[in-house]
N, C-alpha and C. Protein backbone atom coordinates (compact mmCIF):
# COMPACT_ATOMS: atom_id res chain seq x y z
N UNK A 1 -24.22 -51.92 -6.22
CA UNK A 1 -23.77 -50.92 -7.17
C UNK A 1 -24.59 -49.63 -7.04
N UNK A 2 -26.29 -49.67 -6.76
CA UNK A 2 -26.94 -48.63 -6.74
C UNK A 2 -26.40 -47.80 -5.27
N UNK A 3 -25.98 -48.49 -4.34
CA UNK A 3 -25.65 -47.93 -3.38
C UNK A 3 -24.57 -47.47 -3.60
N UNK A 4 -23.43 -47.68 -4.13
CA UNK A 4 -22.06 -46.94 -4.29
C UNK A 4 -22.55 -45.75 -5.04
N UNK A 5 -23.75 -45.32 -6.19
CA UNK A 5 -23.82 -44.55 -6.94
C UNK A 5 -24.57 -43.80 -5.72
N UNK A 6 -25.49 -43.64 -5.14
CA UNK A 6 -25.79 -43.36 -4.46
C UNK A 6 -24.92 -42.45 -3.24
N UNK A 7 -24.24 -43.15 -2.52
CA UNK A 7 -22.83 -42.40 -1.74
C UNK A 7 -22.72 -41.48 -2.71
N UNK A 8 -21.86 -41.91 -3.39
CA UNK A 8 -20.85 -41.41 -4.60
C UNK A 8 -21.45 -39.41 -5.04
N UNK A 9 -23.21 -39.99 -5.02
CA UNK A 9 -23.66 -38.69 -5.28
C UNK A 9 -24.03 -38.01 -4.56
N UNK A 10 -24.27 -38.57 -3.36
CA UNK A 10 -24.44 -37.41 -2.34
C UNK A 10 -23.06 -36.99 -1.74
N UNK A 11 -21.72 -37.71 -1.73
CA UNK A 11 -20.79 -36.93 -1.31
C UNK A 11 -20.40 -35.53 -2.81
N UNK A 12 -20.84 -36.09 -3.49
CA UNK A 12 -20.66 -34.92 -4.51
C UNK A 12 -21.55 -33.74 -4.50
N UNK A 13 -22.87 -34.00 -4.05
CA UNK A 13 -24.03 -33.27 -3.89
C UNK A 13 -23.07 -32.32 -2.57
N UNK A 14 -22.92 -32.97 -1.46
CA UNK A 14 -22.04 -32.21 -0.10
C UNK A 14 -20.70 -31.56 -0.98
N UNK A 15 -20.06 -31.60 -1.82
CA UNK A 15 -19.04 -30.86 -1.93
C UNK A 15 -19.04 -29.94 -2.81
N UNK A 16 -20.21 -29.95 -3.88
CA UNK A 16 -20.94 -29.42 -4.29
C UNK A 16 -21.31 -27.69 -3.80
N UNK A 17 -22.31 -28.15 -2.66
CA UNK A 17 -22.63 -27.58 -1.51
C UNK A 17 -21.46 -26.60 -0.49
N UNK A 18 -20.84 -27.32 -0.08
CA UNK A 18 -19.34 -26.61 0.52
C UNK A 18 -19.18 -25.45 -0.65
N UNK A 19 -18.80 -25.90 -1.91
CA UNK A 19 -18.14 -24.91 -2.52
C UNK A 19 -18.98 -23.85 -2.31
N UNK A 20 -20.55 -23.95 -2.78
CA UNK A 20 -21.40 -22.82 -2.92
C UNK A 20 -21.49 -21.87 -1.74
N UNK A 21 -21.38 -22.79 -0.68
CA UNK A 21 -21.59 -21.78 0.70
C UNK A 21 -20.37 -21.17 0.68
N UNK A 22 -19.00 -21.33 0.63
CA UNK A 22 -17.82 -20.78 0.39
C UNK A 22 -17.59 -19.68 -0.54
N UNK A 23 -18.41 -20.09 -2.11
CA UNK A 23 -18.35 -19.08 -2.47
C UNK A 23 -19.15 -17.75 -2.75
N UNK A 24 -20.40 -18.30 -1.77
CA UNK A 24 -21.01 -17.26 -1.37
C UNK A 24 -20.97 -16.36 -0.49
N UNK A 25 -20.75 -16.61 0.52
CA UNK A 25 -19.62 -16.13 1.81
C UNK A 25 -18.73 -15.01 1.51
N UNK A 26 -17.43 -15.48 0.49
CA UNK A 26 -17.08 -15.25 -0.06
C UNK A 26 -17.54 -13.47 -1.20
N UNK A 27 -18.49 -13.60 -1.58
CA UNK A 27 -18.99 -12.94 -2.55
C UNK A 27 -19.92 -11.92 -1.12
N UNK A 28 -20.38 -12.51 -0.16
CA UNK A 28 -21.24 -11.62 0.92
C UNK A 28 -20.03 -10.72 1.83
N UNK A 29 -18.75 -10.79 1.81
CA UNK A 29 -17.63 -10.03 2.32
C UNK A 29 -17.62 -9.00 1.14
N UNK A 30 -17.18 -9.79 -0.05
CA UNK A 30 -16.76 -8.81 -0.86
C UNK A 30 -17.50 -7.41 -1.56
N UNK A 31 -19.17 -7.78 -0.64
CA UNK A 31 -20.32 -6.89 -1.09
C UNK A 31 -19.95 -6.20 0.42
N UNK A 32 -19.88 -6.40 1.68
CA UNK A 32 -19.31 -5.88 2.45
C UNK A 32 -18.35 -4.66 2.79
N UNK A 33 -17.57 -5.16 2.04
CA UNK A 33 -16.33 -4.75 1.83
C UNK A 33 -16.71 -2.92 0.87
N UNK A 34 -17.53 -3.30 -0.33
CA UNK A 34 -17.96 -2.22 -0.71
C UNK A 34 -19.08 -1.70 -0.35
N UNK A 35 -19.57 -2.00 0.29
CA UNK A 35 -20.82 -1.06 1.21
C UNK A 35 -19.86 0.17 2.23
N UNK A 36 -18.93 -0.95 3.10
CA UNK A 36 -18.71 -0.03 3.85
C UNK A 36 -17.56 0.82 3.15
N UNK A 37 -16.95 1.22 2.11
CA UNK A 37 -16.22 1.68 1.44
C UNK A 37 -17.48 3.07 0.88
N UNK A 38 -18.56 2.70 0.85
CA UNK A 38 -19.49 3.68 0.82
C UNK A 38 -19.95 4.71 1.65
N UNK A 39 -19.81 4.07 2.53
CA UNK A 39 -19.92 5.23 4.19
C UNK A 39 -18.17 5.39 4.28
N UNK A 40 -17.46 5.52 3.48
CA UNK A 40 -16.55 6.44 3.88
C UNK A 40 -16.22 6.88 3.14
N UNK A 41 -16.65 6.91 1.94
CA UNK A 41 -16.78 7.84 0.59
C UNK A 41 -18.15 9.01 0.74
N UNK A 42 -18.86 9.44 1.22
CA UNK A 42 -19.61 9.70 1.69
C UNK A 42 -18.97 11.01 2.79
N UNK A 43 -18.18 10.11 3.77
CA UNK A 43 -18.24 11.41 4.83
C UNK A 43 -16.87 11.87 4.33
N UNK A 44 -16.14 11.29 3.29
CA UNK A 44 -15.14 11.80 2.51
C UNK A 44 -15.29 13.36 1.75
N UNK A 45 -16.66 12.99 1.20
CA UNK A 45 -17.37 14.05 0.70
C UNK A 45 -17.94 15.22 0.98
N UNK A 46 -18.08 14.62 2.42
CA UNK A 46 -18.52 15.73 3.18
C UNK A 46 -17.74 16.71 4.09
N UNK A 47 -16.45 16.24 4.22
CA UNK A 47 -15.18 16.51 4.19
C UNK A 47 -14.78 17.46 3.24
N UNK A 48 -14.72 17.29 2.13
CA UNK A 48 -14.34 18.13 0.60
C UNK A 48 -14.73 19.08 0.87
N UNK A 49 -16.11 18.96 1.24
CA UNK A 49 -16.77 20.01 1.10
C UNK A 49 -17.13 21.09 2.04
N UNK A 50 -16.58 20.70 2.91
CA UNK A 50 -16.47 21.63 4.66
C UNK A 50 -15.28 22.44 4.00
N UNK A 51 -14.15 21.78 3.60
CA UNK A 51 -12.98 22.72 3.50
C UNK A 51 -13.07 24.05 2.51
N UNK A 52 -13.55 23.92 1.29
CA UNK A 52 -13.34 25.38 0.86
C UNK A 52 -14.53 26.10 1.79
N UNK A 53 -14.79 26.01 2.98
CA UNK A 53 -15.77 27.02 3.27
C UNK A 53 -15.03 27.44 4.81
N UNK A 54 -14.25 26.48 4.97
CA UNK A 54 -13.51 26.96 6.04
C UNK A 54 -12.25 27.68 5.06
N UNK A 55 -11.55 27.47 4.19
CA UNK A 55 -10.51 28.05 3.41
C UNK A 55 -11.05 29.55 2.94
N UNK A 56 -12.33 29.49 3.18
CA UNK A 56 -12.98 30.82 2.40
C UNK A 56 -13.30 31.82 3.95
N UNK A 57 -13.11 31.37 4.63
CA UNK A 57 -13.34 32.15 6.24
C UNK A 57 -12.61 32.09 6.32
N UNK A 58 -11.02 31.57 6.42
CA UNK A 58 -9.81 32.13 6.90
C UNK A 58 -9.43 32.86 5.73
N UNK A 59 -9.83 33.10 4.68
CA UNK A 59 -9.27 33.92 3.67
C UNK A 59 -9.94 35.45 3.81
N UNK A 60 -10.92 35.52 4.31
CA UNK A 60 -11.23 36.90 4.74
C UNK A 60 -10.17 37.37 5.74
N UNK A 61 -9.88 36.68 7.13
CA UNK A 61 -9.04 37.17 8.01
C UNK A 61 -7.61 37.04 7.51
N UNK A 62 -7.13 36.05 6.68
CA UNK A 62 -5.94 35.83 6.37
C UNK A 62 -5.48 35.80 5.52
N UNK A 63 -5.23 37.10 4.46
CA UNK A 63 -5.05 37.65 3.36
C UNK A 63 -3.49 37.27 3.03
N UNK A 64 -2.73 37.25 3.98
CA UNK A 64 -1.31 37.29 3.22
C UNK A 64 -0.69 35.35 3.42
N UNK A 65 -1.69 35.01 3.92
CA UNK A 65 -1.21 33.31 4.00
C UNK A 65 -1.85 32.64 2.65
N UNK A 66 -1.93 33.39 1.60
CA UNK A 66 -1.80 32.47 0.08
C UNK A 66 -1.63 31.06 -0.18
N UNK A 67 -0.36 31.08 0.50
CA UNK A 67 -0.02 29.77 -0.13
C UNK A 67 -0.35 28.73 0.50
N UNK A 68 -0.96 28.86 1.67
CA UNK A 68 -1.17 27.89 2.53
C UNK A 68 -2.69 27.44 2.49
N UNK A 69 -3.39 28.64 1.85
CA UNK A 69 -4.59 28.45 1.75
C UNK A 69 -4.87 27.64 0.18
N UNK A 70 -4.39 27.73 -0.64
CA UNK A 70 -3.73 26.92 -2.11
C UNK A 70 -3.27 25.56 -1.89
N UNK A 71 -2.38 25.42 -1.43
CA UNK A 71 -2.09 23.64 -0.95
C UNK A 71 -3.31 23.20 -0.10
N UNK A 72 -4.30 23.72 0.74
CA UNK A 72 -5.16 22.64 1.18
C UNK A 72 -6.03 22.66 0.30
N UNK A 73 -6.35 23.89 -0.64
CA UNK A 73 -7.66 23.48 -2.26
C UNK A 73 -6.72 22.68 -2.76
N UNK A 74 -5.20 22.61 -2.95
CA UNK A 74 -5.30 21.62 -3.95
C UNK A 74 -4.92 20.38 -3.56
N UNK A 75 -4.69 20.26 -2.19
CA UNK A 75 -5.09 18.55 -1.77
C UNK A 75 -6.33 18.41 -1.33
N UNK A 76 -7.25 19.02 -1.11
CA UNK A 76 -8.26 18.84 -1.15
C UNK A 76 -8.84 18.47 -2.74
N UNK A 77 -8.30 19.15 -4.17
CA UNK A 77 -8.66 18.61 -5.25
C UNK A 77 -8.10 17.40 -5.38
N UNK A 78 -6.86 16.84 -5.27
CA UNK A 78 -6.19 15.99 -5.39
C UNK A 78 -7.04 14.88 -4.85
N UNK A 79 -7.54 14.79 -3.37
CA UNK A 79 -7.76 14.09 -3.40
C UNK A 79 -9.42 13.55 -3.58
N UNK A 80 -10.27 14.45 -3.73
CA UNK A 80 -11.68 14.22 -4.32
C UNK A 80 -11.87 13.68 -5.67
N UNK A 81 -10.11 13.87 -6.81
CA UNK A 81 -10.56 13.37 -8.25
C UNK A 81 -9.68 11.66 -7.75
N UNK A 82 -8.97 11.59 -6.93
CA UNK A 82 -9.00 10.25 -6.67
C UNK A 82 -9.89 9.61 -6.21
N UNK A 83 -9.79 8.32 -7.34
CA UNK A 83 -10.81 7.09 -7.55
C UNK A 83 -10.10 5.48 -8.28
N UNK A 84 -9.07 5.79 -7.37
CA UNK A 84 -8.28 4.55 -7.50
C UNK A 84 -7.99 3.60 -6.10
N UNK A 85 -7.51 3.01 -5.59
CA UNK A 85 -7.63 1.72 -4.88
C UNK A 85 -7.39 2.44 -3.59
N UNK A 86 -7.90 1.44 -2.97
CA UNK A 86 -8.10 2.26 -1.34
C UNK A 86 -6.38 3.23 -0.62
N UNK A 87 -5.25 2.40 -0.94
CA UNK A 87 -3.98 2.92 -0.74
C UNK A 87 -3.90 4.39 -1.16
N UNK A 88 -3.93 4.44 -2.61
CA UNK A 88 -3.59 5.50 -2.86
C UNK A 88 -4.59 6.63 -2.56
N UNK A 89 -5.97 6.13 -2.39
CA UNK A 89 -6.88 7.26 -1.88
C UNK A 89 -6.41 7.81 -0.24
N UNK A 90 -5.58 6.53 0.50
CA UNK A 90 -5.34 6.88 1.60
C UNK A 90 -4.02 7.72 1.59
N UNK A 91 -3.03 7.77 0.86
CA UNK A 91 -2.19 8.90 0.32
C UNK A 91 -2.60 9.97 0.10
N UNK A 92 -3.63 10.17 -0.48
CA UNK A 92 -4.12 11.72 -1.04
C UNK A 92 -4.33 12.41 0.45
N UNK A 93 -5.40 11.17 1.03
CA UNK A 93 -5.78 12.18 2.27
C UNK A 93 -4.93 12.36 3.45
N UNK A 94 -3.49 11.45 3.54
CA UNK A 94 -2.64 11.73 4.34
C UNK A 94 -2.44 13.11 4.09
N UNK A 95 -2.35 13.58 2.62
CA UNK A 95 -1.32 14.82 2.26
C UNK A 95 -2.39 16.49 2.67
N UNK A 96 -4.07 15.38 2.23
CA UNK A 96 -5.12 16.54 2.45
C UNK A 96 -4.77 16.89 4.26
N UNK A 97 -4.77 15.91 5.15
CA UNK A 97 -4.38 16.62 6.40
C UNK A 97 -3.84 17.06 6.56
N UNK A 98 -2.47 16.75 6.63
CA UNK A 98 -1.68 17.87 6.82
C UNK A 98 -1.60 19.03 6.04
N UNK A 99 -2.37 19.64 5.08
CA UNK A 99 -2.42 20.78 4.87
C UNK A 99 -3.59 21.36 5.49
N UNK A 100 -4.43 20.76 5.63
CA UNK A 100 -5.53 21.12 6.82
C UNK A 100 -4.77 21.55 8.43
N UNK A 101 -4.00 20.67 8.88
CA UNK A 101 -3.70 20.94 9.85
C UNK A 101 -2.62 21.85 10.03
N UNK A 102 -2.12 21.86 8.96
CA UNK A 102 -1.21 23.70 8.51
C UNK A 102 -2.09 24.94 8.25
N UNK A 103 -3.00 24.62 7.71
CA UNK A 103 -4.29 25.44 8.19
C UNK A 103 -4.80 26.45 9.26
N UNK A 104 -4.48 25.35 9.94
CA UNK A 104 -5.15 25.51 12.07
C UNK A 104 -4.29 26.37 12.65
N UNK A 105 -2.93 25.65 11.77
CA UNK A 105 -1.65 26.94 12.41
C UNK A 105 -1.62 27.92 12.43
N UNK A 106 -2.22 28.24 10.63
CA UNK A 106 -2.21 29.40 10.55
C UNK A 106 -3.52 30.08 11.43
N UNK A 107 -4.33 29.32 11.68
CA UNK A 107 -5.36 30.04 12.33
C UNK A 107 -5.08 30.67 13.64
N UNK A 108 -4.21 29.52 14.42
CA UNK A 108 -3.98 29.94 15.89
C UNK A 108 -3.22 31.59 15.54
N UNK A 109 -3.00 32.16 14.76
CA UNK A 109 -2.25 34.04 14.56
C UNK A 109 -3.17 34.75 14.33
N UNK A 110 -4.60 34.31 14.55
CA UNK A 110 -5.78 35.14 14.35
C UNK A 110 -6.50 35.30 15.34
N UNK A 111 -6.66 36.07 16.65
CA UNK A 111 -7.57 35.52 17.90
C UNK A 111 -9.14 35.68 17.05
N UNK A 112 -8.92 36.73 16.30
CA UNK A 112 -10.68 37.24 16.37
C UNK A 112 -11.00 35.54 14.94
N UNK A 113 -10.07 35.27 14.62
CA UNK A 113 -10.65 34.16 13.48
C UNK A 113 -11.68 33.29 14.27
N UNK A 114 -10.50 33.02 15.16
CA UNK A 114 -10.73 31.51 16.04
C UNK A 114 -12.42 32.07 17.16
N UNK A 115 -12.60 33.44 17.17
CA UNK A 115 -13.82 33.77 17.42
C UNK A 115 -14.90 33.76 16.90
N UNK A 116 -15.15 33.51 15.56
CA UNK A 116 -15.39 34.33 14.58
C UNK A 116 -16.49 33.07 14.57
N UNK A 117 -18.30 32.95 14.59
CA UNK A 117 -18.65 32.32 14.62
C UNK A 117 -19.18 31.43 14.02
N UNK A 118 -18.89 31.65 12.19
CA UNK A 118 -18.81 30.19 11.34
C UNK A 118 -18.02 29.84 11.44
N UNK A 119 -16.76 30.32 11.81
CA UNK A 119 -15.20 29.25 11.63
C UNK A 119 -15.33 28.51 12.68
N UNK A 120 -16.37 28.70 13.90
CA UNK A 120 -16.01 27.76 15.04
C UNK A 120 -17.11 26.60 14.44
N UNK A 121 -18.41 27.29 14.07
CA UNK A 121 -19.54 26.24 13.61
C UNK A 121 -18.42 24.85 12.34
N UNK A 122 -18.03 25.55 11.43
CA UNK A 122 -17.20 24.41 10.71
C UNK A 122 -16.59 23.86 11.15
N UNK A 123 -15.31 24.48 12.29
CA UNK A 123 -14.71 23.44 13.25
C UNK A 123 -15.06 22.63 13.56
N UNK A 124 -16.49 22.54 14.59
CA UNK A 124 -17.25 21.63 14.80
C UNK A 124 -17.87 20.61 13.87
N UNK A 125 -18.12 21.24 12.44
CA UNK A 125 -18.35 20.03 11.35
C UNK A 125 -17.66 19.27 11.08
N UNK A 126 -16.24 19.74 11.24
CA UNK A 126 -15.43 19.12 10.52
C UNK A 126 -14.33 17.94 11.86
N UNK A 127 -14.96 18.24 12.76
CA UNK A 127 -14.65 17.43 14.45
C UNK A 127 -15.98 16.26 14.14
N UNK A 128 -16.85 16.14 13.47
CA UNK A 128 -17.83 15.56 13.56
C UNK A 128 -17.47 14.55 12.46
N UNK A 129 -17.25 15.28 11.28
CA UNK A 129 -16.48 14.16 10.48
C UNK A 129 -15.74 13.65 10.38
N UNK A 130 -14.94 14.34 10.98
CA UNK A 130 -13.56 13.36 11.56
C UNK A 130 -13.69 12.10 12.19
N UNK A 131 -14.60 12.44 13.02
CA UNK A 131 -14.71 10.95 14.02
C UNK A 131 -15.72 9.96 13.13
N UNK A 132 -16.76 10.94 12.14
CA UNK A 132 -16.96 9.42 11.20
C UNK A 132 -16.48 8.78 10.42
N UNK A 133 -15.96 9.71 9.63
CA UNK A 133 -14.76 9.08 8.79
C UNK A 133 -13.74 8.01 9.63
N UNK A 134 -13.65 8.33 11.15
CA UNK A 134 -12.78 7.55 11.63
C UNK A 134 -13.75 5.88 12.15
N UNK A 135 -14.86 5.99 12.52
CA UNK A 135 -15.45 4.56 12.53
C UNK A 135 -15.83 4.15 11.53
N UNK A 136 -15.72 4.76 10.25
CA UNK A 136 -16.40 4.12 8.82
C UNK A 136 -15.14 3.12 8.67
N UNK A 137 -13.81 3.92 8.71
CA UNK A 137 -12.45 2.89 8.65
C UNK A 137 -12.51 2.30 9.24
N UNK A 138 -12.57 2.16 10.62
CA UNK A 138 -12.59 0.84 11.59
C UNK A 138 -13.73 -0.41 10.82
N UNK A 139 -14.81 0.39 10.40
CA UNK A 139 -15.90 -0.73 10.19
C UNK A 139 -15.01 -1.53 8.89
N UNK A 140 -14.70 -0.36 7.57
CA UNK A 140 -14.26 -0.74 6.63
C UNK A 140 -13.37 -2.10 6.77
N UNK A 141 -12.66 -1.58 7.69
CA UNK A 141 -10.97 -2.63 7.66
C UNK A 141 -11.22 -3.42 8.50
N UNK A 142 -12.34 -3.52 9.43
CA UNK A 142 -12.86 -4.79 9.83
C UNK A 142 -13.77 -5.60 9.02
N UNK A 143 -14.37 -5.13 8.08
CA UNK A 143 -14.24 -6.31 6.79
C UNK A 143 -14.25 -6.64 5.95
N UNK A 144 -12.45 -5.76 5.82
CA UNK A 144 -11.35 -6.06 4.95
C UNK A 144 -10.54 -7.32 5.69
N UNK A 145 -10.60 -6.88 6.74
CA UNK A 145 -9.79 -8.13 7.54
C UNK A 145 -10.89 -9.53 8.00
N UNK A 146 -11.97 -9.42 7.67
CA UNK A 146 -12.76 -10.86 7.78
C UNK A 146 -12.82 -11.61 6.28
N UNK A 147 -12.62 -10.56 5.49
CA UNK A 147 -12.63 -11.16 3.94
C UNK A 147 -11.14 -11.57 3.87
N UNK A 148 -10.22 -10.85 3.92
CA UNK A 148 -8.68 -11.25 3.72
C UNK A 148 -8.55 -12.63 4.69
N UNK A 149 -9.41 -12.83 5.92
CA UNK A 149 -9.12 -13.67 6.31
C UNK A 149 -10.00 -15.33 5.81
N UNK A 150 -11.15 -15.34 5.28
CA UNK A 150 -11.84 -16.17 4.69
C UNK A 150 -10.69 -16.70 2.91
N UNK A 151 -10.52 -15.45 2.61
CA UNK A 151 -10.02 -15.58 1.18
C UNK A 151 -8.44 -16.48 1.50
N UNK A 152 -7.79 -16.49 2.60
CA UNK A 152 -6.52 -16.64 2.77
C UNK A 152 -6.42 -17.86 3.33
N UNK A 153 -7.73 -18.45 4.28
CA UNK A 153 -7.66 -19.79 4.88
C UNK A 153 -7.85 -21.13 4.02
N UNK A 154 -7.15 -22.05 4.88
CA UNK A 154 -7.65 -23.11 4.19
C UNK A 154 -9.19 -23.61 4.15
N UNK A 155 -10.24 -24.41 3.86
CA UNK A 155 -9.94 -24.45 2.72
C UNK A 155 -10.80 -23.25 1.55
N UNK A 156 -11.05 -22.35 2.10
CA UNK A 156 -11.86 -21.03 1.63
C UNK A 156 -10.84 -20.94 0.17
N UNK A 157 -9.51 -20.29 0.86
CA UNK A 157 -8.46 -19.87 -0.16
C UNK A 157 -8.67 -20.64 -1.76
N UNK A 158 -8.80 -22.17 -1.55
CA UNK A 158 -8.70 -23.06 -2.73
C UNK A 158 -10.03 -22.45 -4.00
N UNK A 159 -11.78 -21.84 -3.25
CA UNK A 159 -12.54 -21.65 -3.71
C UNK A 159 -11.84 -19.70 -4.32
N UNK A 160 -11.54 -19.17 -3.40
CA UNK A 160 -11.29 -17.98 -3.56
C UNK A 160 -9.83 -17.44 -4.65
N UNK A 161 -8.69 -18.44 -4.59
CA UNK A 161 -8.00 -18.60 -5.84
C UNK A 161 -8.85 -18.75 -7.28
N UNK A 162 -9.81 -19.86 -7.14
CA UNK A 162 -10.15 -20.28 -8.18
C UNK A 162 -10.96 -19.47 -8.96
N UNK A 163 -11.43 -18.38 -8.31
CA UNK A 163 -12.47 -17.57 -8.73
C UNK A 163 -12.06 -15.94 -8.83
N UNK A 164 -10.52 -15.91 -8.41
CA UNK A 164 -9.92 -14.67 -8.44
C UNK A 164 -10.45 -13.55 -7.46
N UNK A 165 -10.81 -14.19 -6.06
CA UNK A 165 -10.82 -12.91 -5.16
C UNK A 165 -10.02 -12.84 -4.67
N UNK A 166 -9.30 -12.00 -5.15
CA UNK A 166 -7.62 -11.56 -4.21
C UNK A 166 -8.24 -10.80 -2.57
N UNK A 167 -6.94 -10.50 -2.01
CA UNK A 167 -7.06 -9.94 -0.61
C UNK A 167 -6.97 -8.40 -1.10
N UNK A 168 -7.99 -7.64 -0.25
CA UNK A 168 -8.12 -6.63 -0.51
C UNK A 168 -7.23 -5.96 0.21
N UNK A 169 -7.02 -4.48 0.21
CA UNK A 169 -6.40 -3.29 1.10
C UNK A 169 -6.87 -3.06 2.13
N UNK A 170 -6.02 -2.70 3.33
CA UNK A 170 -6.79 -1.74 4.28
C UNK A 170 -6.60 -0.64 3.86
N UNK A 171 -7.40 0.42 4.12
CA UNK A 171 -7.78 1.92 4.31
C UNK A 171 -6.73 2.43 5.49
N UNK A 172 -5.69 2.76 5.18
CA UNK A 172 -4.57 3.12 6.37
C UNK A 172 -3.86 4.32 5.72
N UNK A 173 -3.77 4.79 6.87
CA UNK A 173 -3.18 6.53 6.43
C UNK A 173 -1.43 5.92 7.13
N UNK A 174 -0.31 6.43 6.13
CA UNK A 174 0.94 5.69 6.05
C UNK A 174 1.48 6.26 6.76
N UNK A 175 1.38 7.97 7.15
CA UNK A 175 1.84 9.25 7.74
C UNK A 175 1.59 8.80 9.42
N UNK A 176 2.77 8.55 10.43
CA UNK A 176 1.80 8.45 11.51
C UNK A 176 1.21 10.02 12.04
N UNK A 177 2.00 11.07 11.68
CA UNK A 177 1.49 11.99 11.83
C UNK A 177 -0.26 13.01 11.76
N UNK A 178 -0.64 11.47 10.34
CA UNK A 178 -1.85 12.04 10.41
C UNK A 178 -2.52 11.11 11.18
N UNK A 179 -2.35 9.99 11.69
CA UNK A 179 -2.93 8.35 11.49
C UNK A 179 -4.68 9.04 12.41
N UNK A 180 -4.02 10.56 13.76
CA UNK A 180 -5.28 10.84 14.46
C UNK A 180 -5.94 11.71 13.57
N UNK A 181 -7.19 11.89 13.78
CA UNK A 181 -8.09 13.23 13.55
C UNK A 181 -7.90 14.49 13.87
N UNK A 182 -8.31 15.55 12.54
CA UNK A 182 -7.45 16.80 12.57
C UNK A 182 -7.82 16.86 14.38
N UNK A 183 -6.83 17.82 14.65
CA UNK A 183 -7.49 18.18 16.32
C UNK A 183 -7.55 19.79 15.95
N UNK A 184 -9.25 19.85 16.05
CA UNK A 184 -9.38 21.10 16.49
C UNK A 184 -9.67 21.68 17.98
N UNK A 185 -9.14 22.91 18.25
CA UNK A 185 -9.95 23.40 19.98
C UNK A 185 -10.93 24.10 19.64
N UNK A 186 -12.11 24.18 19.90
CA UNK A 186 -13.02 25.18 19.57
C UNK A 186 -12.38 26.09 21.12
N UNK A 187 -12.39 27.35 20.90
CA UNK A 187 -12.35 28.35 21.65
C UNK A 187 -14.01 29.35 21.55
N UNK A 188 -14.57 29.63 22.73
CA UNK A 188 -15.36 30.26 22.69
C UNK A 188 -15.68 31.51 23.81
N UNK A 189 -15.78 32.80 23.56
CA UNK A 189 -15.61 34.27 23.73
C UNK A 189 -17.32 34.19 25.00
């Protein structure tokens, strides 16, 4: 009898165990998950903040393009007061590019702009953030996709139902138009 109690408690002690490593695992993605959501909130920011200074250098040379310079402040506001779930933040900034990259258009009708040597220095900032912002997502949604995949398997899923970690979002821009990084040319005189 002492031996059946015995078994009895160490297979409980082992399943015990399973759960904890599962749902720690578990809980080490989902800290993951918002770390790297941090490095791309971050060069998000730094993003925001390149644009009114490039919007403010093409507004010296480009006085009668108003309205074009207005839709990228205000998807650029639009999307800095978003602070809702990764989707819809990735909406805002679909809409912030392409007014950025209506931007550029307007720039290419300016030779001396595209000369002009802070608008090329920001270019270059904003070519720099582009490409981090673009491996922060890769890192991000790689693990979004190791957590979605722990949370979704057997028998992870059974610990991860029970405890309410749903599957998170990827960070995906919906537009394929924007899906690349603005493309700027630096031109230089």
């Amino acid at each position: 009898m002492e031996l059946v109690l015995v078994i009895a408690g160490g297979i409980a002690l082992l399943c015990l165990v399973i759960v904890m490593a599962m749902y720690n695992s578990l809980v080490g993605l989902k800290n993951s998950i918002k770390e790297s959501w941090a490095d791309i909130d971050v060069q998000l920011k730094r993003r925001y903040d390149l644009i009114p200074n490039l919007v403010n250098t093409v507004k010296g040379y480009a006085q009668h393009e108003k309205e074009t310079l207005e839709k990228v402040i205000n998807a650029r506001d639009q999307a800095l007061a978003n602070t809702g779930r990764y989707a819809s933040q990735a909406a805002d900034e679909g809409r912030m590019l392409n007014a950025v990259k209506t931007l550029f258009a307007v720039v290419e009708k300016y030779p001396e702009l595209k000369a002009d040597e802070n608008f090329l220095k920001l270019q270059q900032e904003l070519v720099d953030t582009e490409d981090k912002i673009a491996a922060a997502r890769r890192f991000f949604n790689g693990n979004v996709r190791d957590y979605n995949n722990k949370a979704q398997m057997f028998p992870s899923n059974i610990i991860a139902n029970l405890f309410g970690y749903l599957p998170e979002e990827f960070f995906e821009v919906e537009d394929d138009a924007v899906r690349k990084a603005v493309k700027v040319e630096l031109t230089t005189n």
